[in-house]
C-alpha atoms as a PDB file:
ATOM      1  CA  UNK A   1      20.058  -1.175 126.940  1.00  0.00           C
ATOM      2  CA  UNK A   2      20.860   0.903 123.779  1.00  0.00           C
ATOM      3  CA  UNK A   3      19.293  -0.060 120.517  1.00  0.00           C
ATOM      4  CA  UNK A   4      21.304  -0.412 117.234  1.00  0.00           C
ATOM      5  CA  UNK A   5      20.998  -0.898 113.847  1.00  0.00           C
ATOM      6  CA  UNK A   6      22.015  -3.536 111.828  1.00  0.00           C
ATOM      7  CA  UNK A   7      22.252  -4.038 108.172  1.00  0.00           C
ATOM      8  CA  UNK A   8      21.622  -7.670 106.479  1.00  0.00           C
ATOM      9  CA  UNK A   9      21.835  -8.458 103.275  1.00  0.00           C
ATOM     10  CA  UNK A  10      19.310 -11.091 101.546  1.00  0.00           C
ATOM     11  CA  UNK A  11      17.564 -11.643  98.145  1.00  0.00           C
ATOM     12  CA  UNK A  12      14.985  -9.016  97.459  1.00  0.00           C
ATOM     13  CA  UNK A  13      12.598 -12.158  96.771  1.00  0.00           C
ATOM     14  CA  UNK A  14      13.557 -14.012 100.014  1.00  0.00           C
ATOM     15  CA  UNK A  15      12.389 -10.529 101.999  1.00  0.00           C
ATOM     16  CA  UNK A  16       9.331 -10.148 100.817  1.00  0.00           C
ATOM     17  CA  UNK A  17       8.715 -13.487 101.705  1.00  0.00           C
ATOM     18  CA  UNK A  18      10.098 -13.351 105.293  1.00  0.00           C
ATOM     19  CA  UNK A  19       8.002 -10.284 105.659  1.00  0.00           C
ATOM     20  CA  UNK A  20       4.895 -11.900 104.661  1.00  0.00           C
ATOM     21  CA  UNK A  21       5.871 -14.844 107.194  1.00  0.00           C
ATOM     22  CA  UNK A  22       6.648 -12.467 110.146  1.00  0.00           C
ATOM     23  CA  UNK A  23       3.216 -10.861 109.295  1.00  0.00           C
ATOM     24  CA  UNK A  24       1.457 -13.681 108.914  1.00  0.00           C
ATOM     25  CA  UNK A  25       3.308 -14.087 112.778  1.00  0.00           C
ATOM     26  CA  UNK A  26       2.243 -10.922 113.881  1.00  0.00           C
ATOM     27  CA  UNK A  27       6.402  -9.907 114.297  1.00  0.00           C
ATOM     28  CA  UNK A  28       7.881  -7.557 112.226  1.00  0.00           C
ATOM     29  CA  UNK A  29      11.160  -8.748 110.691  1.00  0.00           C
ATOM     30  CA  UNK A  30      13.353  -6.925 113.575  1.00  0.00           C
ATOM     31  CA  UNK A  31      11.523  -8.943 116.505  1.00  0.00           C
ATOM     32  CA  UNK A  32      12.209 -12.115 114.930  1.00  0.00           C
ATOM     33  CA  UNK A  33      15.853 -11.377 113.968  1.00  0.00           C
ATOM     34  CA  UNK A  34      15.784 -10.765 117.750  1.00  0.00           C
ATOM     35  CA  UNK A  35      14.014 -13.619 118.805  1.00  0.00           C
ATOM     36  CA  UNK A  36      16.794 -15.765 116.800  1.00  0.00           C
ATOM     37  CA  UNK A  37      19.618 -14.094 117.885  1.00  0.00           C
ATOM     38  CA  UNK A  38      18.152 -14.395 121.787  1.00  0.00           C
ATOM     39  CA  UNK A  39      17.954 -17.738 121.355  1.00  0.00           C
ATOM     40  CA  UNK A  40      21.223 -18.458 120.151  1.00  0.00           C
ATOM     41  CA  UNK A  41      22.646 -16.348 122.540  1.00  0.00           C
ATOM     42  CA  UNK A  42      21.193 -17.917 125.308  1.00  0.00           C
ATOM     43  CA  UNK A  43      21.506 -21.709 124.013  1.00  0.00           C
ATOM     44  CA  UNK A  44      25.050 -21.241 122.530  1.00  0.00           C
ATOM     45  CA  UNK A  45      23.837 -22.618 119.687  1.00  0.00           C
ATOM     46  CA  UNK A  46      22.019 -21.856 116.144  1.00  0.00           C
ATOM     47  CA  UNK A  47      18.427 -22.734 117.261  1.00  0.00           C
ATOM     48  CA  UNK A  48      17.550 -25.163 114.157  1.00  0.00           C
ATOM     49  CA  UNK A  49      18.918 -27.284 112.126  1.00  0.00           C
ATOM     50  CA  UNK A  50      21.212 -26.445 108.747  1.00  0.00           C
ATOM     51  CA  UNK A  51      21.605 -28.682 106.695  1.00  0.00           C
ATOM     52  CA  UNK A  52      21.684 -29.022 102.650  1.00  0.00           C
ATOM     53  CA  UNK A  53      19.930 -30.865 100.126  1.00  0.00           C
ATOM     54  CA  UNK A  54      18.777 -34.542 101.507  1.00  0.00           C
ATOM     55  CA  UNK A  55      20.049 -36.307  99.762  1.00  0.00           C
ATOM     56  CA  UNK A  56      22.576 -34.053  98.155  1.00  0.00           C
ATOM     57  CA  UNK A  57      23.343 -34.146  94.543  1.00  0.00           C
ATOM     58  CA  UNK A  58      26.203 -36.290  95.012  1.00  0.00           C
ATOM     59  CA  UNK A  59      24.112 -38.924  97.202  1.00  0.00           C
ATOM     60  CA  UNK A  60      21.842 -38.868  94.073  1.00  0.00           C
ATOM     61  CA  UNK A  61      24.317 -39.998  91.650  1.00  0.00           C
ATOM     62  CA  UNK A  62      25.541 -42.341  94.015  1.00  0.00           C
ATOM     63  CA  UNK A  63      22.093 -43.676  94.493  1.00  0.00           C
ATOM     64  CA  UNK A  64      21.435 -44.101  90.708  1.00  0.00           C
ATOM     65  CA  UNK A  65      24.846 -45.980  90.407  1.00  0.00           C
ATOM     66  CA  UNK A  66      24.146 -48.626  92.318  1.00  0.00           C
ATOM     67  CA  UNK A  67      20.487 -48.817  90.796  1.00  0.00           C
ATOM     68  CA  UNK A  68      22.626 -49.003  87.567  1.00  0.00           C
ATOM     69  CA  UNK A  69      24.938 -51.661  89.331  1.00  0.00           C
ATOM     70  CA  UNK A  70      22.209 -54.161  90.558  1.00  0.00           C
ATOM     71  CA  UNK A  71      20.203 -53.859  87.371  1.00  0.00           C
ATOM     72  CA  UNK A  72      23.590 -54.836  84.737  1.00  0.00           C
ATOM     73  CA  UNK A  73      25.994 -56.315  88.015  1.00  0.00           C
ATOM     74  CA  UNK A  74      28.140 -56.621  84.771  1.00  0.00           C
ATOM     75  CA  UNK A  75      29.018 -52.643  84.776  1.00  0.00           C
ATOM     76  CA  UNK A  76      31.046 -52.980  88.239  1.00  0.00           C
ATOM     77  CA  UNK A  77      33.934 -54.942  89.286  1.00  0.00           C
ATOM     78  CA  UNK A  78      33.380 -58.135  92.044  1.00  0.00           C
ATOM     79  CA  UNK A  79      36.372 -59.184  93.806  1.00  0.00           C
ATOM     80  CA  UNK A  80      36.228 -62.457  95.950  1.00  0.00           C
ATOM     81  CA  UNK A  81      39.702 -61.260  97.734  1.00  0.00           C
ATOM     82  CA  UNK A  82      39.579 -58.384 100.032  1.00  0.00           C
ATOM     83  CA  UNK A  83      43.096 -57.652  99.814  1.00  0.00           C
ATOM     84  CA  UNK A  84      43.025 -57.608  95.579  1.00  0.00           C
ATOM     85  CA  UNK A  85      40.137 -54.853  96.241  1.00  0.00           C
ATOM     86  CA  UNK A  86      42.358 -52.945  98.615  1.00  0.00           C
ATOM     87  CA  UNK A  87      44.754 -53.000  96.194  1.00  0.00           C
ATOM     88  CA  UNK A  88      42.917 -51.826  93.351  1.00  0.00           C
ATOM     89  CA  UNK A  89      41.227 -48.843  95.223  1.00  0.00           C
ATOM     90  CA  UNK A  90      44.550 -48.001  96.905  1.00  0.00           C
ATOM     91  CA  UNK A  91      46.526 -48.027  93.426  1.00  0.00           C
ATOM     92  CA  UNK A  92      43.483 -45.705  92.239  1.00  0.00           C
ATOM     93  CA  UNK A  93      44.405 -42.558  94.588  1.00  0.00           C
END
């Protein structure tokens, strides 16, 4: 089969790296780009895991909230009625 070229864009710092790792492999940065795209290819799926920041920065101010919450329970609202909570978050939307 014919070989081509393709062009992929990536921090300059990020490169170096890879290349170092691939090195460090004994692949050059074209066999493992190969190896990956083998893989997926023959699995139908991208061969690790994505996934972002655990826990995100969202989860983290979440997180701290409720730390917040249970130290002063006086900073959130309790409700005794389920429907009165419904209520309030539904009016809130």
């Amino acid at each position: 089969m014919a070989n081509v070229n393709v062009n992929i864009r990536m921090d300059a710092g990020l490169k170096h790296q890879f290349e170092e790792f691939c090195e460090d492999m004994g692949l050059t940065m074209s066999a493992a780009f190969n190896i990956f795209a083998k893989k997926a290819v023959r699995e139908y799926r991208i061969p690790f895991e994505i996934s972002g920041e655990n826990p995100n920065s969202e989860t983290k101010e979440a997180i701290q909230e409720v730390k917040m919450m249970k130290a002063d329970p006086n900073l959130g609202k309790t409700y005794t009625d389920v429907d009165k909570m419904m209520e309030d978050l539904l009016s809130n939307v």
